[in-house]
PDB file of N, CA and C in Angstrom:
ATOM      1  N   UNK A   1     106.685 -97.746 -28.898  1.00  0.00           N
ATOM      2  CA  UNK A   1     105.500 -97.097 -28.393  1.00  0.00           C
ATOM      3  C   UNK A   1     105.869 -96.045 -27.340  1.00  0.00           C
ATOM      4  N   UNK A   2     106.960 -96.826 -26.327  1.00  0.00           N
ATOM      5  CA  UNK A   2     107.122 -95.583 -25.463  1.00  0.00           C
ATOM      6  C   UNK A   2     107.614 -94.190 -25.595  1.00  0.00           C
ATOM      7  N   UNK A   3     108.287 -94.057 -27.063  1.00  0.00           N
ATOM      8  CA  UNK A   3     109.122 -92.777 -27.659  1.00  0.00           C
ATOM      9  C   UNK A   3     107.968 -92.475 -28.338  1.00  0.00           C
ATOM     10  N   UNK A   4     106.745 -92.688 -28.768  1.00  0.00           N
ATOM     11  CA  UNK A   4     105.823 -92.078 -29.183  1.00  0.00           C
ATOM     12  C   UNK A   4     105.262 -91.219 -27.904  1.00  0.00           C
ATOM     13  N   UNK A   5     104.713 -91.741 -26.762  1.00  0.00           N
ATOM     14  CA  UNK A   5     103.941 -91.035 -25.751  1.00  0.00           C
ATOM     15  C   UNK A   5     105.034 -90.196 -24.941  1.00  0.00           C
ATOM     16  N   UNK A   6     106.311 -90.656 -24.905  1.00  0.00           N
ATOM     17  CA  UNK A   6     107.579 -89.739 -24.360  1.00  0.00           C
ATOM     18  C   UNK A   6     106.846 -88.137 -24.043  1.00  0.00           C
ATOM     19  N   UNK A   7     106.818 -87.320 -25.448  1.00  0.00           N
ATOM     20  CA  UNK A   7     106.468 -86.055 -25.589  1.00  0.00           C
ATOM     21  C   UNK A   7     105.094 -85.735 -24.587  1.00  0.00           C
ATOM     22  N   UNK A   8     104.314 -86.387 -24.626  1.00  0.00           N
ATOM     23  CA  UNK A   8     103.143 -86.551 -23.670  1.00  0.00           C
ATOM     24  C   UNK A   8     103.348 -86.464 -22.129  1.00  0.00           C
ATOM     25  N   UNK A   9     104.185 -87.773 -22.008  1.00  0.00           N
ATOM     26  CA  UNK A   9     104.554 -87.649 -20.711  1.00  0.00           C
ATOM     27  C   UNK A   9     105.331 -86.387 -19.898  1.00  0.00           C
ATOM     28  N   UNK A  10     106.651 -85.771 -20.371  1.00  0.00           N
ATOM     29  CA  UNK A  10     107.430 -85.141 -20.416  1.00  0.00           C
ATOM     30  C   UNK A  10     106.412 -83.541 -20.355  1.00  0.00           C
ATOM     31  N   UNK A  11     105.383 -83.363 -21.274  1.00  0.00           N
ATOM     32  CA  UNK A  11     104.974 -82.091 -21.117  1.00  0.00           C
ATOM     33  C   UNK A  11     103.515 -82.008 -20.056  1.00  0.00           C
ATOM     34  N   UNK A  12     103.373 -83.248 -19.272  1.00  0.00           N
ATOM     35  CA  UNK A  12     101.816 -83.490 -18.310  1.00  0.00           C
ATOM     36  C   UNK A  12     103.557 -83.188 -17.087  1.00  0.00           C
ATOM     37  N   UNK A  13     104.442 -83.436 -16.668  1.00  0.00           N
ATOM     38  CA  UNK A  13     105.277 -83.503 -15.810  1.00  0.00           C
ATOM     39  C   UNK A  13     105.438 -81.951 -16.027  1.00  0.00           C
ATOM     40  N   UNK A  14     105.816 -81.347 -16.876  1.00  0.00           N
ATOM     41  CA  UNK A  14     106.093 -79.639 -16.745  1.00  0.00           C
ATOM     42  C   UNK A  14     104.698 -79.276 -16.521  1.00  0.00           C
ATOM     43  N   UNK A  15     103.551 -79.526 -16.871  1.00  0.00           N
ATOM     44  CA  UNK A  15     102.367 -78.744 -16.247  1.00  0.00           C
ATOM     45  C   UNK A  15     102.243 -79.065 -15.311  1.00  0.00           C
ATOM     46  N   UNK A  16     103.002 -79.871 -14.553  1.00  0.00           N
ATOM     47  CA  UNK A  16     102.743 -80.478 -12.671  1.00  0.00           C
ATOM     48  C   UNK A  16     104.229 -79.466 -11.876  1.00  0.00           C
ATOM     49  N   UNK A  17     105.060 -79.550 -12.474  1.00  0.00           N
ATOM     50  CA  UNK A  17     105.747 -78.901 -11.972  1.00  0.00           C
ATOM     51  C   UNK A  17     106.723 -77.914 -11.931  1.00  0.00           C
ATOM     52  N   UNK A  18     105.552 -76.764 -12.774  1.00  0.00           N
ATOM     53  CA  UNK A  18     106.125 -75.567 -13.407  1.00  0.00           C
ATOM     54  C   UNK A  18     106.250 -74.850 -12.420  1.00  0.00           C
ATOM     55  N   UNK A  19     107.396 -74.570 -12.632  1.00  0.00           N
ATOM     56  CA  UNK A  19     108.116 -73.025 -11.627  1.00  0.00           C
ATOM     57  C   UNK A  19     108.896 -73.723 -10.561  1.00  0.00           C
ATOM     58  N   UNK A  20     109.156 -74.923 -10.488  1.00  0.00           N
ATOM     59  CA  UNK A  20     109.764 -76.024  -9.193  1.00  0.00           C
ATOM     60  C   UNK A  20     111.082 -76.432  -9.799  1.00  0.00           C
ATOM     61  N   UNK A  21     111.620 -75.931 -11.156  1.00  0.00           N
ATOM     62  CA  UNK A  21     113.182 -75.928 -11.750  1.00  0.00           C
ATOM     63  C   UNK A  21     113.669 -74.879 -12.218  1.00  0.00           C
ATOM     64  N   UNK A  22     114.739 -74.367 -12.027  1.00  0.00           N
ATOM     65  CA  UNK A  22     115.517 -73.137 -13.017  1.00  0.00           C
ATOM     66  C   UNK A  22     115.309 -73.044 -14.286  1.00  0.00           C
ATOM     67  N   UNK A  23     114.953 -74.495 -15.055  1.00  0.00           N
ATOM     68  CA  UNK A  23     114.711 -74.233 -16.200  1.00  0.00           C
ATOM     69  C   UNK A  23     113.743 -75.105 -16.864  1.00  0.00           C
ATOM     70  N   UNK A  24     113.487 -75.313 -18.543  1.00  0.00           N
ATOM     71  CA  UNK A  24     111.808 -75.905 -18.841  1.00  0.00           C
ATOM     72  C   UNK A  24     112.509 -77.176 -18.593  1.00  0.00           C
ATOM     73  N   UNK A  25     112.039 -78.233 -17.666  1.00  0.00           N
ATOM     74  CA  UNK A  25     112.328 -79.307 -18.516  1.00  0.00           C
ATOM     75  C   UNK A  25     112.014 -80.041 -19.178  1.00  0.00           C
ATOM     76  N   UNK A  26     111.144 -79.383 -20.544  1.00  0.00           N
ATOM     77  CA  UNK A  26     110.839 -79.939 -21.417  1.00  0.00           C
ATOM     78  C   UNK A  26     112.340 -79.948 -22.696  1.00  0.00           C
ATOM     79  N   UNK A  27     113.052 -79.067 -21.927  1.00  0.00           N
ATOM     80  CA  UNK A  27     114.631 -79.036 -23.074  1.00  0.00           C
ATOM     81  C   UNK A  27     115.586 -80.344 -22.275  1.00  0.00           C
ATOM     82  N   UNK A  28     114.978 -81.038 -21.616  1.00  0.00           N
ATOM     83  CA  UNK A  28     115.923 -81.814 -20.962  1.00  0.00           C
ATOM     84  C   UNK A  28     116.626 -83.151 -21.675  1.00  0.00           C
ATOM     85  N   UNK A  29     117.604 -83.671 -21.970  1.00  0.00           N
ATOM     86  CA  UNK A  29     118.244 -84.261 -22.803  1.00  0.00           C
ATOM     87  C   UNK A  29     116.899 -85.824 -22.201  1.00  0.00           C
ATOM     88  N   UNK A  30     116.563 -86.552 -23.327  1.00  0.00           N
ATOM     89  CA  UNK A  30     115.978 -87.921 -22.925  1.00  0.00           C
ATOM     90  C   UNK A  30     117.373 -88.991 -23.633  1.00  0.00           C
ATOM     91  N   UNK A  31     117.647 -89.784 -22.901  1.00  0.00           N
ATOM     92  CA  UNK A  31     118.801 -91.023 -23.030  1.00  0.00           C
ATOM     93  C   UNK A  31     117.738 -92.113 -22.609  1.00  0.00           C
ATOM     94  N   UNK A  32     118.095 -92.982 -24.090  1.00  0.00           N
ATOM     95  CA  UNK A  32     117.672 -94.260 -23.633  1.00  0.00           C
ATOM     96  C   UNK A  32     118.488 -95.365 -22.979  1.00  0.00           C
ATOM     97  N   UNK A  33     118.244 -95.881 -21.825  1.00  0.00           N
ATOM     98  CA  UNK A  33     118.998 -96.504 -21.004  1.00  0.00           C
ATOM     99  C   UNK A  33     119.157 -98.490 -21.324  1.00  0.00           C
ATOM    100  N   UNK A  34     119.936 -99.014 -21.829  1.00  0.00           N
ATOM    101  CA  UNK A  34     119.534-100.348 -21.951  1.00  0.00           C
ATOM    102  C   UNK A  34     120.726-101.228 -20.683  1.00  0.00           C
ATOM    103  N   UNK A  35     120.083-102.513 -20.763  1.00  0.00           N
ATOM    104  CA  UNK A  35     120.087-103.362 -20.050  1.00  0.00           C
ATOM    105  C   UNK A  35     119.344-102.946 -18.467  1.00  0.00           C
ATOM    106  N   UNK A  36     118.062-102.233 -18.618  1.00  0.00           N
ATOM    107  CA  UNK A  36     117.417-101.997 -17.237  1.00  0.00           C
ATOM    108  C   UNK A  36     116.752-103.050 -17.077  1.00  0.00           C
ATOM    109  N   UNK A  37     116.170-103.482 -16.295  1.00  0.00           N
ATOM    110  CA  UNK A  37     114.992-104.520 -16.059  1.00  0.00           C
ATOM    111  C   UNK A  37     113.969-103.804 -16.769  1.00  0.00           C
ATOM    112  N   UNK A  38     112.786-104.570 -17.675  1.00  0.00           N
ATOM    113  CA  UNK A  38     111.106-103.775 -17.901  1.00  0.00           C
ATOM    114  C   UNK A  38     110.675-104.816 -17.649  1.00  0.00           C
ATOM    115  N   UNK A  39     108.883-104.487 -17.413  1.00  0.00           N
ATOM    116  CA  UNK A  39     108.182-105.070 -17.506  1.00  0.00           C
ATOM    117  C   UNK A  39     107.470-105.884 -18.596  1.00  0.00           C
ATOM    118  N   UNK A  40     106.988-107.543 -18.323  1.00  0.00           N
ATOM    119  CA  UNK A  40     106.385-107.814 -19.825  1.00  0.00           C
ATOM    120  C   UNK A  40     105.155-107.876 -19.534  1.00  0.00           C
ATOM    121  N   UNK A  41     104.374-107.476 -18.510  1.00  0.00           N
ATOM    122  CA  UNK A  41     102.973-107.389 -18.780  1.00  0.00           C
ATOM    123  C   UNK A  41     102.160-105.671 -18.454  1.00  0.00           C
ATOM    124  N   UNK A  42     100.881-105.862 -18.700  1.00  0.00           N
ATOM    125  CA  UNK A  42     100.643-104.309 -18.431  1.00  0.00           C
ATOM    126  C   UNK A  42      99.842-104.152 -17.625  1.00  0.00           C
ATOM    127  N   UNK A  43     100.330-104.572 -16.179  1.00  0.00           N
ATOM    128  CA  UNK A  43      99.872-104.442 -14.671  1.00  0.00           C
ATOM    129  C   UNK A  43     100.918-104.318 -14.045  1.00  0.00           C
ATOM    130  N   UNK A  44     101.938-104.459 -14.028  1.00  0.00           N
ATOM    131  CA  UNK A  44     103.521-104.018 -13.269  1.00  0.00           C
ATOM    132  C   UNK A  44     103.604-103.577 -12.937  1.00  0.00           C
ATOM    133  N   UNK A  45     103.752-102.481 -13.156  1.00  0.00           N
ATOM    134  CA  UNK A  45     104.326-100.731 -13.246  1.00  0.00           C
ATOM    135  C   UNK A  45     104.473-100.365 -12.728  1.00  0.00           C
ATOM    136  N   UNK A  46     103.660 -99.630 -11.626  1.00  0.00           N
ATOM    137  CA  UNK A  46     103.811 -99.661 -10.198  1.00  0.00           C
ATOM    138  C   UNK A  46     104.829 -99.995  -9.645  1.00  0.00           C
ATOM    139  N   UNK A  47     104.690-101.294  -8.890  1.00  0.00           N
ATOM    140  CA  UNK A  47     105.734-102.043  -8.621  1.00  0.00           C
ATOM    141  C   UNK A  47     106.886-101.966  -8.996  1.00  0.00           C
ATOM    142  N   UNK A  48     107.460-102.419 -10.214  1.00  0.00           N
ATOM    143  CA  UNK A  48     108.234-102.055 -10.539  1.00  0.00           C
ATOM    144  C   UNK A  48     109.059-100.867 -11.345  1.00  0.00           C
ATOM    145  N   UNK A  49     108.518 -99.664 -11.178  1.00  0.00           N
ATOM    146  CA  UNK A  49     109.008 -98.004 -10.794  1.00  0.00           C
ATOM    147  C   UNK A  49     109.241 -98.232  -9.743  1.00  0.00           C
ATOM    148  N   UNK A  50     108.516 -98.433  -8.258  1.00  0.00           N
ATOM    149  CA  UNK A  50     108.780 -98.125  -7.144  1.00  0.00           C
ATOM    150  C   UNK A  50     110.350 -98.925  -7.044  1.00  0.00           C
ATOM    151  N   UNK A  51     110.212-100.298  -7.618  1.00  0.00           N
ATOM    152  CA  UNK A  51     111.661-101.094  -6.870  1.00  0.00           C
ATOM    153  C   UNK A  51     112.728-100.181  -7.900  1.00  0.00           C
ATOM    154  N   UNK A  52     112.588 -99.895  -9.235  1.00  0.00           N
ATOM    155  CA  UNK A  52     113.588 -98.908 -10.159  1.00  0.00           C
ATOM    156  C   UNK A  52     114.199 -98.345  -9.279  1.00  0.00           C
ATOM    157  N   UNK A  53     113.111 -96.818  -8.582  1.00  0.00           N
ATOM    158  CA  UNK A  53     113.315 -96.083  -8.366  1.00  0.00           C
ATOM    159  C   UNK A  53     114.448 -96.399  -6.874  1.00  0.00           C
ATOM    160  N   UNK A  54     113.518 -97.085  -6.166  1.00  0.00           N
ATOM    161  CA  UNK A  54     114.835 -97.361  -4.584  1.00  0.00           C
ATOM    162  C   UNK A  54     115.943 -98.023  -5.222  1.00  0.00           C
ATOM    163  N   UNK A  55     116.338 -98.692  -6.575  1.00  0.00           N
ATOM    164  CA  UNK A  55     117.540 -98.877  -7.105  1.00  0.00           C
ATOM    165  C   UNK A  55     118.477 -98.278  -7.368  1.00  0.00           C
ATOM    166  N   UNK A  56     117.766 -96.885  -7.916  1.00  0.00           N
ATOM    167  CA  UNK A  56     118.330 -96.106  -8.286  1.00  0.00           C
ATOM    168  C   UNK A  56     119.231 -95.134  -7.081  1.00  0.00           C
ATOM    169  N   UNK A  57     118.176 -95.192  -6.460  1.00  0.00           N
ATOM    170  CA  UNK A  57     118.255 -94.317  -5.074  1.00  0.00           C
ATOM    171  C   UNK A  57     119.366 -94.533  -4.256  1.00  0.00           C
ATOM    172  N   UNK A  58     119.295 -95.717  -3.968  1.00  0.00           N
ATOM    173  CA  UNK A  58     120.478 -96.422  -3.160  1.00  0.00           C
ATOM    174  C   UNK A  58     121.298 -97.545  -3.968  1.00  0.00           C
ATOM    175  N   UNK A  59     121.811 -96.643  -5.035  1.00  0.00           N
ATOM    176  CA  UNK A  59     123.046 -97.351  -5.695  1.00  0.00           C
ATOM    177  C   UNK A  59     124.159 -98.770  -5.069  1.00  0.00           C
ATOM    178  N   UNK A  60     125.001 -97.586  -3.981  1.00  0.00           N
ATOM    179  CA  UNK A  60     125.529 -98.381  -2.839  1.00  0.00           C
ATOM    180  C   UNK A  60     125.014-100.030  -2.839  1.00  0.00           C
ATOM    181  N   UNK A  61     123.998-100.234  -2.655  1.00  0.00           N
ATOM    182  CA  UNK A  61     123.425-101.656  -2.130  1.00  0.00           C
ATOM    183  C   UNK A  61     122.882-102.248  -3.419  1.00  0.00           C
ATOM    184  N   UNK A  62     123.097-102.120  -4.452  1.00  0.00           N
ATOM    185  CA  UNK A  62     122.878-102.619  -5.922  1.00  0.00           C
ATOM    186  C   UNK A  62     123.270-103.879  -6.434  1.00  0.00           C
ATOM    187  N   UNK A  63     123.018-104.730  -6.452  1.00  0.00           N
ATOM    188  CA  UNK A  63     124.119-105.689  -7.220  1.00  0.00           C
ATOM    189  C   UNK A  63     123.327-105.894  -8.718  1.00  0.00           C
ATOM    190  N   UNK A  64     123.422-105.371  -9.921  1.00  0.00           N
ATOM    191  CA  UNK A  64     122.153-105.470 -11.158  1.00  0.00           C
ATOM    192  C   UNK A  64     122.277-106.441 -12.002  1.00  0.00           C
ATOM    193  N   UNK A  65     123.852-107.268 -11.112  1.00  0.00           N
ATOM    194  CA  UNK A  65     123.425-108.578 -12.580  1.00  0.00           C
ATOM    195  C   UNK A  65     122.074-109.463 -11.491  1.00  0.00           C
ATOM    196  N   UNK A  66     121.850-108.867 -10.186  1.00  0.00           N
ATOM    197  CA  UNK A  66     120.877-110.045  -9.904  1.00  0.00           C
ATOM    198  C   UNK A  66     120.018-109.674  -9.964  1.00  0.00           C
ATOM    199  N   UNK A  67     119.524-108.382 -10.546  1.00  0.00           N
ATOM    200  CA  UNK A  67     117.827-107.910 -10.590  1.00  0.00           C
ATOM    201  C   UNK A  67     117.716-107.789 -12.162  1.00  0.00           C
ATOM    202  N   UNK A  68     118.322-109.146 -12.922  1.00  0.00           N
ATOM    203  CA  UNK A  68     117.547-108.642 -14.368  1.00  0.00           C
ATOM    204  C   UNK A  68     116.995-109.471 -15.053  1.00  0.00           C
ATOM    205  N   UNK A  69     115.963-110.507 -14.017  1.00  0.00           N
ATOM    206  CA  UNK A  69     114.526-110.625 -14.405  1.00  0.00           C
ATOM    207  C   UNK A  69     113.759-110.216 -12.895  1.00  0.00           C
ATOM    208  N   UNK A  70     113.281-109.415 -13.276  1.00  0.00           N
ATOM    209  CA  UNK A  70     112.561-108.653 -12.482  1.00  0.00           C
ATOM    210  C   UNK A  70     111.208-108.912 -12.300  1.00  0.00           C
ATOM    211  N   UNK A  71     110.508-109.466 -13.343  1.00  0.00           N
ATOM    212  CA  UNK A  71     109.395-109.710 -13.109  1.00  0.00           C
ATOM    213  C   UNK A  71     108.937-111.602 -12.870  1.00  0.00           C
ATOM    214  N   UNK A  72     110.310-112.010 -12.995  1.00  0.00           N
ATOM    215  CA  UNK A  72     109.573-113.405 -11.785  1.00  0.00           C
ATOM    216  C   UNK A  72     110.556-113.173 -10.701  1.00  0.00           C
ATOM    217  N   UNK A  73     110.689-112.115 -10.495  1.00  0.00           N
ATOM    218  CA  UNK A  73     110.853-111.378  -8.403  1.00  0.00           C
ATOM    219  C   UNK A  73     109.679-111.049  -8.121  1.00  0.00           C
ATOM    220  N   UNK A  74     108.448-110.529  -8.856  1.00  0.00           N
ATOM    221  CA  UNK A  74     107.704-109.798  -8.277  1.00  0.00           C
ATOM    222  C   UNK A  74     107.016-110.013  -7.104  1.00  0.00           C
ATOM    223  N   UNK A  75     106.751-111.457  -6.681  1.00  0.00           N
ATOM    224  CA  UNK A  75     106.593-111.686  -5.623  1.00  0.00           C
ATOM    225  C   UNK A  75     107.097-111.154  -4.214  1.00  0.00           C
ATOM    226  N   UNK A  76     108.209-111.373  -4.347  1.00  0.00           N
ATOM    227  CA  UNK A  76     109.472-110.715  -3.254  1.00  0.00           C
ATOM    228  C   UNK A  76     109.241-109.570  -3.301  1.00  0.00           C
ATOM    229  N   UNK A  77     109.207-108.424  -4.507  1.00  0.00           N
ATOM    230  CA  UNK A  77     109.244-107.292  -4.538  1.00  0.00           C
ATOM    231  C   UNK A  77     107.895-106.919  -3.957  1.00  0.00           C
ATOM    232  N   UNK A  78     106.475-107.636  -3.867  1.00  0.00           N
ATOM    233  CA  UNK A  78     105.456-106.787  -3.382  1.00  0.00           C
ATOM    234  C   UNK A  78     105.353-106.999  -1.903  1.00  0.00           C
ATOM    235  N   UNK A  79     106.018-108.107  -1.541  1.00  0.00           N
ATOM    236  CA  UNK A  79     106.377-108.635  -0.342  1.00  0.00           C
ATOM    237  C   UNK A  79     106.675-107.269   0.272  1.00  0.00           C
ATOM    238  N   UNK A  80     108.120-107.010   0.033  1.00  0.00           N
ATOM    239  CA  UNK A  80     109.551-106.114   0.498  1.00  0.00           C
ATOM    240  C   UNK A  80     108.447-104.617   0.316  1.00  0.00           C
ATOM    241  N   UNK A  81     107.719-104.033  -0.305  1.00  0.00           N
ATOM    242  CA  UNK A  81     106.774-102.765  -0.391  1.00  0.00           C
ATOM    243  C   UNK A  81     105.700-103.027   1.214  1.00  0.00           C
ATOM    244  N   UNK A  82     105.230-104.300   0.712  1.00  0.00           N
ATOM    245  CA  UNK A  82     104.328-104.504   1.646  1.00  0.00           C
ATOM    246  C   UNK A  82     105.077-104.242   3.024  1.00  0.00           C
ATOM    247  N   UNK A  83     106.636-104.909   3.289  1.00  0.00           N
ATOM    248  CA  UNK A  83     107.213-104.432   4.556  1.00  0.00           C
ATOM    249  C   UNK A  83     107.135-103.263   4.692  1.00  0.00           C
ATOM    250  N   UNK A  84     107.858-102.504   3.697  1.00  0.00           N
ATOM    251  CA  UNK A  84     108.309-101.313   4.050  1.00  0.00           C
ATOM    252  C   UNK A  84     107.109-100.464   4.391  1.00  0.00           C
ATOM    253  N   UNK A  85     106.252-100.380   3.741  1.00  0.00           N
ATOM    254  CA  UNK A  85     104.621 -99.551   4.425  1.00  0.00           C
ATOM    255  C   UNK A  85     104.241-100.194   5.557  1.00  0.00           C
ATOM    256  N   UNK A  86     104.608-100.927   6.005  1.00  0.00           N
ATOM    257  CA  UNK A  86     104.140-101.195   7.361  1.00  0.00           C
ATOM    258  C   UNK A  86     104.882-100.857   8.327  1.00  0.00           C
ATOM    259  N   UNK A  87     105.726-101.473   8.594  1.00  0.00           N
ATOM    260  CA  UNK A  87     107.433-100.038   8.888  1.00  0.00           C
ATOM    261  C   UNK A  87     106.973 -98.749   8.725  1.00  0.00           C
ATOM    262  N   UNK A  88     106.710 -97.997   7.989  1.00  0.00           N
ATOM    263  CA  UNK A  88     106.778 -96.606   7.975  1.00  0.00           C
ATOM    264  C   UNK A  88     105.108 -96.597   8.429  1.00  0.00           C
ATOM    265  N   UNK A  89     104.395 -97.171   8.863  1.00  0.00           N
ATOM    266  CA  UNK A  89     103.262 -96.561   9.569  1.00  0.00           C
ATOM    267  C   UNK A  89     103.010 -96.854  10.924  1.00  0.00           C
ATOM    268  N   UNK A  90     103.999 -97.773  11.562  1.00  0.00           N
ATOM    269  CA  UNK A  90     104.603 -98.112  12.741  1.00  0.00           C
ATOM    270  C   UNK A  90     105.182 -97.080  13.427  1.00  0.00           C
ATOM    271  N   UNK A  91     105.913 -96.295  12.746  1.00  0.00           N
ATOM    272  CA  UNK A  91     107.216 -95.358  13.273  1.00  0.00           C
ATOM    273  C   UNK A  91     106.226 -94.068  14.187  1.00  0.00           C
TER     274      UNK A  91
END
């Protein structure tokens, strides 16, 4: 399903942020990535993009054989969001 809406997604992202790359990236190579964590229900998402994404972000501090069930962390993980926004509205 998700390589069906791919094209969708990919061309609503160039109408958001046309003229903000050297080039379209609608020519941009798509690689499918396996052994990531996904989600199995369809309320996640959120959540877990946001924890993806700071995974991704800060490699360094990674360990990924322990984040791959991800979704019975979610607890912890809305926890650890919930810190961090409170932290950053503190500052």
């Amino acid at each position: 399903m998700h390589r069906v809406v791919l094209p969708n997604v990919i061309n609503h992202l160039y109408e958001e942020t046309e003229n903000n790359f050297e080039n379209d990236i609608r020519s941009w190579p798509v690689t499918v990535a396996d052994g990531i964590p996904t989600q199995t229900n369809n309320y996640d998402c959120g959540i877990l993009i946001w924890k993806y994404m700071k995974t991704v972000i800060l490699p360094q501090y990674v360990k990924w054989e322990e984040l791959l069930n991800w979704q019975a962390k979610l607890p912890n993980y809305r926890s650890e969001l919930a810190f961090t926004l409170l932290c950053s509205t503190l500052k």
